[in-house]
Protein backbone atom coordinates (compact mmCIF):
# COMPACT_ATOMS: atom_id res chain seq x y z
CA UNK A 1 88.75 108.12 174.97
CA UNK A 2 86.10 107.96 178.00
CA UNK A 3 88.47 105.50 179.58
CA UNK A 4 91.47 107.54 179.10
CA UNK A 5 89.14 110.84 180.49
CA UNK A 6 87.96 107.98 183.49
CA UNK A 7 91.55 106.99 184.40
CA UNK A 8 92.67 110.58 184.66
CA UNK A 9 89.90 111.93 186.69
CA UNK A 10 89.65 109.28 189.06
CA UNK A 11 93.94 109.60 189.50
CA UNK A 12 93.58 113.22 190.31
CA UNK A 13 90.73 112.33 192.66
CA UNK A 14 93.18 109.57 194.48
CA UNK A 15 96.21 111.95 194.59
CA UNK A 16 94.14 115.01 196.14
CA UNK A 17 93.35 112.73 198.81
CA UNK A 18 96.18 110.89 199.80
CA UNK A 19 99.62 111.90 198.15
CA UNK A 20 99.48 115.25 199.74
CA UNK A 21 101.31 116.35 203.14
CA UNK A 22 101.43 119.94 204.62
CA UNK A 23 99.34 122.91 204.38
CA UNK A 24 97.73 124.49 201.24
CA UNK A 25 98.94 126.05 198.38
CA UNK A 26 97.09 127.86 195.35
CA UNK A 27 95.04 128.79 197.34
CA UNK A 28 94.26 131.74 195.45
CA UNK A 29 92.27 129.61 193.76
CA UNK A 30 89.09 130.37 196.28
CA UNK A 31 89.52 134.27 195.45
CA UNK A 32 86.39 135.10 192.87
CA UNK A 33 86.89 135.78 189.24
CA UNK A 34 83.67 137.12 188.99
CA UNK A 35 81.84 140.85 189.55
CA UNK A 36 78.62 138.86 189.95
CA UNK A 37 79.37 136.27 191.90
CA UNK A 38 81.72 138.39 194.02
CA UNK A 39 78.38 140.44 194.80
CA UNK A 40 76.68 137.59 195.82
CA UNK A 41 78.52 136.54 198.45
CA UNK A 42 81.85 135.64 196.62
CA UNK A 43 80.79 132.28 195.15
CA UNK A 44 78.29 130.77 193.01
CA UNK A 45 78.12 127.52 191.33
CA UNK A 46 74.51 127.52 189.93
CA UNK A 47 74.46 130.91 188.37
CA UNK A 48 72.78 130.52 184.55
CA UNK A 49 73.30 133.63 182.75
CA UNK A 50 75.68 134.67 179.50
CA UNK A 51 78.36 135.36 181.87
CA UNK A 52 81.50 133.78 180.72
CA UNK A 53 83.48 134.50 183.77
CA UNK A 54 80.91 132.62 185.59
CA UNK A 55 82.54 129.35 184.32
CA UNK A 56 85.81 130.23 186.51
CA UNK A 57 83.35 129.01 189.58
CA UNK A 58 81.73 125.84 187.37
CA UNK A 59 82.52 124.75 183.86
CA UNK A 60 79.21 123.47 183.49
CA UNK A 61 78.20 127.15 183.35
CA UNK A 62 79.94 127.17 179.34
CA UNK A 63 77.52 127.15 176.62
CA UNK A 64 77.46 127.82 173.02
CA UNK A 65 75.29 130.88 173.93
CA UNK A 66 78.60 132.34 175.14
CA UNK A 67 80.00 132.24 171.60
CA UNK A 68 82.98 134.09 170.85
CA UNK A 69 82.97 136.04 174.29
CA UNK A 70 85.46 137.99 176.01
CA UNK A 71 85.63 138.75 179.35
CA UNK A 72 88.03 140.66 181.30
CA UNK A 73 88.16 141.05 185.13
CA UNK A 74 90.14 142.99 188.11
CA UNK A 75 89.80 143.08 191.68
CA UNK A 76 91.92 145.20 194.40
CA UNK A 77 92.31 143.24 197.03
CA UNK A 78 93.59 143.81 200.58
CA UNK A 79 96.60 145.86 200.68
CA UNK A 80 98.41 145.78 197.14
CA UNK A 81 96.96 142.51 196.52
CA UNK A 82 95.63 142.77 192.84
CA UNK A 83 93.87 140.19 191.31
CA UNK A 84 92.73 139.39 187.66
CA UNK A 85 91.47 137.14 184.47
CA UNK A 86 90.95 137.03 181.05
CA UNK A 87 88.80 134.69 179.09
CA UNK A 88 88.06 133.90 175.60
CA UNK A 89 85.31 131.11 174.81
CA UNK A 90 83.99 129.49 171.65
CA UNK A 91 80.79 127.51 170.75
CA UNK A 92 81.20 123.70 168.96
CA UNK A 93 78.58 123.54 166.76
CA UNK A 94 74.83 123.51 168.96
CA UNK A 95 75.61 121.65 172.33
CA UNK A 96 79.31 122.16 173.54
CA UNK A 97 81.73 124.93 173.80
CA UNK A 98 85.94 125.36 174.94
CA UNK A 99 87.48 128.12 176.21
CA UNK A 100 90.66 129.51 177.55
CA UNK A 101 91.58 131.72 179.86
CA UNK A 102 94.36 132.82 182.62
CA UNK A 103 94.14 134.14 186.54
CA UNK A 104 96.64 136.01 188.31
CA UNK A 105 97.41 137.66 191.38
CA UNK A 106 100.57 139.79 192.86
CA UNK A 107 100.81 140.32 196.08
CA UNK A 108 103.58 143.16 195.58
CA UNK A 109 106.73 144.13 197.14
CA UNK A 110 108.50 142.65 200.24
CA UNK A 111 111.40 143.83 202.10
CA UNK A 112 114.35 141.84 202.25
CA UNK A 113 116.30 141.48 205.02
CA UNK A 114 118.94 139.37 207.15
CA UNK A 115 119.06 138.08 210.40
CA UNK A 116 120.23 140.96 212.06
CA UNK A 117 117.83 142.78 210.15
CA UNK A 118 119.94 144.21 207.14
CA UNK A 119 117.55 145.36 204.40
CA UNK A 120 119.04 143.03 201.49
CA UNK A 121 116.43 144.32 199.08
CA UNK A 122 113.41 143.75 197.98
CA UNK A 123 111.65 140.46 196.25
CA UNK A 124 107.98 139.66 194.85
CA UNK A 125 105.38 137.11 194.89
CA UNK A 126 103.03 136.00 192.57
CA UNK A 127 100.44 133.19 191.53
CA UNK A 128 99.39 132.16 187.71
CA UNK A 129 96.67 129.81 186.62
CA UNK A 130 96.54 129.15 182.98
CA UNK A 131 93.12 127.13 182.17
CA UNK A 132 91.27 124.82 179.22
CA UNK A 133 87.53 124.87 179.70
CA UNK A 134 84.94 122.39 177.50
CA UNK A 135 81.22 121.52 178.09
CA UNK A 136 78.63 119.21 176.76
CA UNK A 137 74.64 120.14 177.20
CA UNK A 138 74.27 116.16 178.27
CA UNK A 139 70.16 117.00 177.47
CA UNK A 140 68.28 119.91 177.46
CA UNK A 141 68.53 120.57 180.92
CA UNK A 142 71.47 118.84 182.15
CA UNK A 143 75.21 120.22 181.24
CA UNK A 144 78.37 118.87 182.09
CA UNK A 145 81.86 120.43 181.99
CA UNK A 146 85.58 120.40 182.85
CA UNK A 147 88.31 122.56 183.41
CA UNK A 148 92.54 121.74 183.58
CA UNK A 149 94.48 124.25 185.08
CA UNK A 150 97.98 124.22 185.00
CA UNK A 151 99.34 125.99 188.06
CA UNK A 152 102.73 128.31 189.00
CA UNK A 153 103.73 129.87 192.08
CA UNK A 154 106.66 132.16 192.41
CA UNK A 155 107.82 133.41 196.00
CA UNK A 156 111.35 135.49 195.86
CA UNK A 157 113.85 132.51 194.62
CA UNK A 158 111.30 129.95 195.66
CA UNK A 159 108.87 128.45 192.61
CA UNK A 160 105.83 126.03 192.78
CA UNK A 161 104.33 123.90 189.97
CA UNK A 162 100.83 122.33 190.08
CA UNK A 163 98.22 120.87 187.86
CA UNK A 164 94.50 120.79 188.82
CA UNK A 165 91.12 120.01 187.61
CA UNK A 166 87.20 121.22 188.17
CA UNK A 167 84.26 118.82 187.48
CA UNK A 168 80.86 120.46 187.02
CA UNK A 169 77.44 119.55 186.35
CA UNK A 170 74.57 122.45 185.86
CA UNK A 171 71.08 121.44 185.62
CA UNK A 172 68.43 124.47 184.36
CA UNK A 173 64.53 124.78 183.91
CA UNK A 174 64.08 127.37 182.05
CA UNK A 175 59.73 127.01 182.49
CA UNK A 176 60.14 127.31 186.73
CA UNK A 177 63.37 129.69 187.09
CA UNK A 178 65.16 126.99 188.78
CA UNK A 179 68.83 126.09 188.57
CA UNK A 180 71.33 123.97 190.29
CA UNK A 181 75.34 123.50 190.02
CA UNK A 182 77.81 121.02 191.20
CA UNK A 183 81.32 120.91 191.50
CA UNK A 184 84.33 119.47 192.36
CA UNK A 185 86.78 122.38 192.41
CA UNK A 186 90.64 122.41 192.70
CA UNK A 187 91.28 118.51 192.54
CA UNK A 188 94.95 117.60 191.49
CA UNK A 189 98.29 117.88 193.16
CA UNK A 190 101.23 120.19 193.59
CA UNK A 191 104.13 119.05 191.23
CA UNK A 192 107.02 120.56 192.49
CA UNK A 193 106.93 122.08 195.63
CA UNK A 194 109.10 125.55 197.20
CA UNK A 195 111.22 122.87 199.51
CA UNK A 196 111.40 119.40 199.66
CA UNK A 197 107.64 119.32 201.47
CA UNK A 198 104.65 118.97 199.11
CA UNK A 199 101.52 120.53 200.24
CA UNK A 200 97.80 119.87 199.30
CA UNK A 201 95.74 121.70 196.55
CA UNK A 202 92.80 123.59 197.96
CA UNK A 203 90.17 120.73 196.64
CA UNK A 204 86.42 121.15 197.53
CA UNK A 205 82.87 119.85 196.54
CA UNK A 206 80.47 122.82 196.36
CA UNK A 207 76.52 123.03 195.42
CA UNK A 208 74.05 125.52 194.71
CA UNK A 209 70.97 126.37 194.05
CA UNK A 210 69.23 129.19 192.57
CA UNK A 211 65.31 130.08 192.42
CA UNK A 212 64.17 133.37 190.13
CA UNK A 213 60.47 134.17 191.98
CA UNK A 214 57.82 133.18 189.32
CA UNK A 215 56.04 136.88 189.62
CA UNK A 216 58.99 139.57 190.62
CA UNK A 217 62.26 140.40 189.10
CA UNK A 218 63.94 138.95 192.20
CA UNK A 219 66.61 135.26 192.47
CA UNK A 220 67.52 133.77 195.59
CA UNK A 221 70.97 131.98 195.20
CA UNK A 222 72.63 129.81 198.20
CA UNK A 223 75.91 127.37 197.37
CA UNK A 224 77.43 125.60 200.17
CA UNK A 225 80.79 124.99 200.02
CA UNK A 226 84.31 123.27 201.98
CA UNK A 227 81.46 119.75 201.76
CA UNK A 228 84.52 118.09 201.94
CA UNK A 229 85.68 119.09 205.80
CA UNK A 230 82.82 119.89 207.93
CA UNK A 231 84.93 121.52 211.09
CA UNK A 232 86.50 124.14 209.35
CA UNK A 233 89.43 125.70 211.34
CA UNK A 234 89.77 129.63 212.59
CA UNK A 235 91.79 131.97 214.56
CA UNK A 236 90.47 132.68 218.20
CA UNK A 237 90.22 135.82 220.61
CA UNK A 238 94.10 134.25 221.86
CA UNK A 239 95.16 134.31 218.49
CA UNK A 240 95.19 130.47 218.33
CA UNK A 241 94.02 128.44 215.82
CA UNK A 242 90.94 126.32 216.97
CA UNK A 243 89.97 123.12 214.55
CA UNK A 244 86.83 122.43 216.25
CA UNK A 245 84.52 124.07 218.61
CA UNK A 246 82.05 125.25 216.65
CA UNK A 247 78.16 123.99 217.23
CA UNK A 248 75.76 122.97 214.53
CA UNK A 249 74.16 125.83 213.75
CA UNK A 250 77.24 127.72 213.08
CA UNK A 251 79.22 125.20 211.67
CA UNK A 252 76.67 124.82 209.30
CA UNK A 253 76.44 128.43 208.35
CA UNK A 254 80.08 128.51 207.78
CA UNK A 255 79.50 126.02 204.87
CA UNK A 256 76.51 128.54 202.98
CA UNK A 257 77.01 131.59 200.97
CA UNK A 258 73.89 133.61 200.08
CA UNK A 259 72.74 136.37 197.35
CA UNK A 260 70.10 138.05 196.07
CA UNK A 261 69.74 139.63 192.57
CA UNK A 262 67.31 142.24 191.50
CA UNK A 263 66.85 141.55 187.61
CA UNK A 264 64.45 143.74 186.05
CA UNK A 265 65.77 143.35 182.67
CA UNK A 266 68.56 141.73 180.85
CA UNK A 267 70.36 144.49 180.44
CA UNK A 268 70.83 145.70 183.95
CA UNK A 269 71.16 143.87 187.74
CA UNK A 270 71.61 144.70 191.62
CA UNK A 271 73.28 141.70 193.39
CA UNK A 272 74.05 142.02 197.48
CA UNK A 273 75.13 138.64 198.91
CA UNK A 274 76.61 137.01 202.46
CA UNK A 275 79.34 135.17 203.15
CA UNK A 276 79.29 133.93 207.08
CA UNK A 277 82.42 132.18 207.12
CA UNK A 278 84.43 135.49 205.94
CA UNK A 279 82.60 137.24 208.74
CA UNK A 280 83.71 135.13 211.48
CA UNK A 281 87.29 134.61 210.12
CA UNK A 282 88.16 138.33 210.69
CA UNK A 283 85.92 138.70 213.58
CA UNK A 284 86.89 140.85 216.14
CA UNK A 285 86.93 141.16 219.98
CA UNK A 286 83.96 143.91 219.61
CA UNK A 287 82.37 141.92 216.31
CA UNK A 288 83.13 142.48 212.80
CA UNK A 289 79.75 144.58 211.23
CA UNK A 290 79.34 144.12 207.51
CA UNK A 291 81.76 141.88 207.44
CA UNK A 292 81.46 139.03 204.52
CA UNK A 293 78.47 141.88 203.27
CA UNK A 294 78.72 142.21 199.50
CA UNK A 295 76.94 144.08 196.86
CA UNK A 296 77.18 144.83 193.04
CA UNK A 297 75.54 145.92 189.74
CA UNK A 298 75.90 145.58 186.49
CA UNK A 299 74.49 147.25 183.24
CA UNK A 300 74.97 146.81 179.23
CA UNK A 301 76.45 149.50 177.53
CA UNK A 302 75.89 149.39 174.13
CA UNK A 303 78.59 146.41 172.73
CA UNK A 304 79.75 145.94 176.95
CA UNK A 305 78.54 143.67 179.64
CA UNK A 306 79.81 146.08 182.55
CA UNK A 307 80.02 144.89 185.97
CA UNK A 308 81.09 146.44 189.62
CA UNK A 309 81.19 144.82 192.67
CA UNK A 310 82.45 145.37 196.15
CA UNK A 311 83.17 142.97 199.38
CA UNK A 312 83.66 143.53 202.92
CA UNK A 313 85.55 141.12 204.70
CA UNK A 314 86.87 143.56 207.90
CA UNK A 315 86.11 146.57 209.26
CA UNK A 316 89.33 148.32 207.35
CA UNK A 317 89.90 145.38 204.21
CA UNK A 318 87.64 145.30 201.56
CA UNK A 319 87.92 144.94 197.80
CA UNK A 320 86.73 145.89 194.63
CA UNK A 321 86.03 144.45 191.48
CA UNK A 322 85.34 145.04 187.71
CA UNK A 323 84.25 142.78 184.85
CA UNK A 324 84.07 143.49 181.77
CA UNK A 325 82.30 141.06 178.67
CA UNK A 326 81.72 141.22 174.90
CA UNK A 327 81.10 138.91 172.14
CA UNK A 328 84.18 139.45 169.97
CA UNK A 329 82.25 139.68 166.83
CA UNK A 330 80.27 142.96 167.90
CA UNK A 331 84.01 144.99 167.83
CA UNK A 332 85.80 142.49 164.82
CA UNK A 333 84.70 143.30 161.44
């Protein structure tokens, strides 16, 4: 079985690399499916809390703690963009868990016209991820996990087919506050393509790290992501796209995502987080203030894990989120 598990990973590895041509696709897959880690900057990886959709950014992140949960999440995106999940996980016994659980997102209406500019009608487009979660505590401070994700892409009369996989490792000390994550996100390849050109999934290695201060309610969370391209491309002041350019320093910052959470007790947190790389990507000719700014909170009501968020990306796009979680037994008799 570990050979057949081996032989599969390492093909998906070898075919995110190489087999792919063209730009991205699924890349929806980046968007958060998270009210906490959307406050904290959009992504986390190293994140320990009973927080199933958590395990959307790392499937180490599952644990039997998170035993018969149910979480539900929406986000408005830009425009009519609306994004959301749904998640169901399930303990095995003391040290693993599964789960299962689906993303969407519709972008809404289009016009459809001709040439010579005919309205023809009107067509849709919309992404679905459908995914399998497991995890293994590997000690008492190490966890591993997986998650497949089968992939589909409709665009008006044009359809995409995918299959995809995240590898995650979580490491937590409980005695110091300290966590850490791993992951590599998105690896796989697109299966049937809108045209007769294939393009690449949206693959990346991210890390994190996450300290909770040893004598205030405070954690300090940073994940850096995109390890696997270190000049990451944007859009100029000509409205041309640059590939390189950058210096260190803000090349580097590109790569890092940070939050801050104020927990003062488990039933109730403030998160506000920073994203540099969606600041610059929507930067303007006069700057782009707040941009890639995020903030959130989240309280338990009664049987609910209730969570809001909201992130700026552009001086007139933002979005907003809301989670929802409860442990299925607390409303099932």
């Amino acid at each position: 079985m570990r050979n057949i598990l081996f032989t599969l990973f390492f093909s998906l590895v070898l075919v995110s690399l190489q087999a792919q041509e063209g730009g991205e696709v699924f890349t929806f897959l980046r968007y958060p499916s998270s009210a906490r880690a959307n406050a904290l900057g959009g992504h986390t990886v190293s994140l320990v809390e009973t927080d199933p959709s958590l395990i959307f950014h790392n499937p180490a992140l599952l644990g039997a703690e998170m035993d018969q949960m149910v979480n539900l999440n929406y986000m408005n995106y830009i425009a009519d963009i609306n994004v959301g999940s749904a998640l169901y996980t399930k303990a095995i016994r003391e040290r693993s868990a599964w789960g299962i659980g689906a993303n969407f997102i519709s972008y809404g209406e289009f016009t459809e016209t001709s040439p010579d500019n005919t309205v023809m009608g009107t067509f849709s487009a919309k992404d679905i991820c459908m995914n399998g979660f497991f995890s293994y505590d590997l000690s008492d401070t190490w966890r591993g996990g997986v998650s497949l994700k089968f992939l589909y892409s409709s665009l008006e009369k044009y359809t995409s087919i995918g299959l995809g996989v995240d590898v995650g490792l979580s490491y937590y000390n409980t005695a110091k506050g300290f966590s850490a994550g791993f992951v590599l996100k998105n690896m796989g390849a697109q299966l049937k393509a809108y045209d007769e050109e294939r393009q690449k999934m949206p693959w990346d290695i991210q890390v994190g790290l996450s300290k909770k201060m040893a004598h205030a309610p405070f954690r300090f969370s940073v994940t850096a992501m995109y390890l696997n391209k270190w000049k990451l491309s944007y859009i100029d002041n000509n409205d041309e796209t640059v590939a390189s350019g950058d210096g260190f320093v803000k090349s580097l910052s590109k790569h890092l995502v940070f939050g801050v959470d104020f927990i003062p007790t488990n039933n109730f947190w403030v998160g506000v987080g920073f994203n540099p790389k969606a600041n610059a990507d929507m930067k303007l000719q006069n700057g782009n203030k707040m941009g890639g700014f995020s903030a959130g909170a989240g309280v338990k009501v009664k049987r609910f894990d209730v969570g809001v968020s909201i992130a700026r990306y552009h001086p007139s796009a933002s979005s907003l989120m809301l989670s929802v979680s409860t442990v299925l037994g607390n409303i099932v008799p």
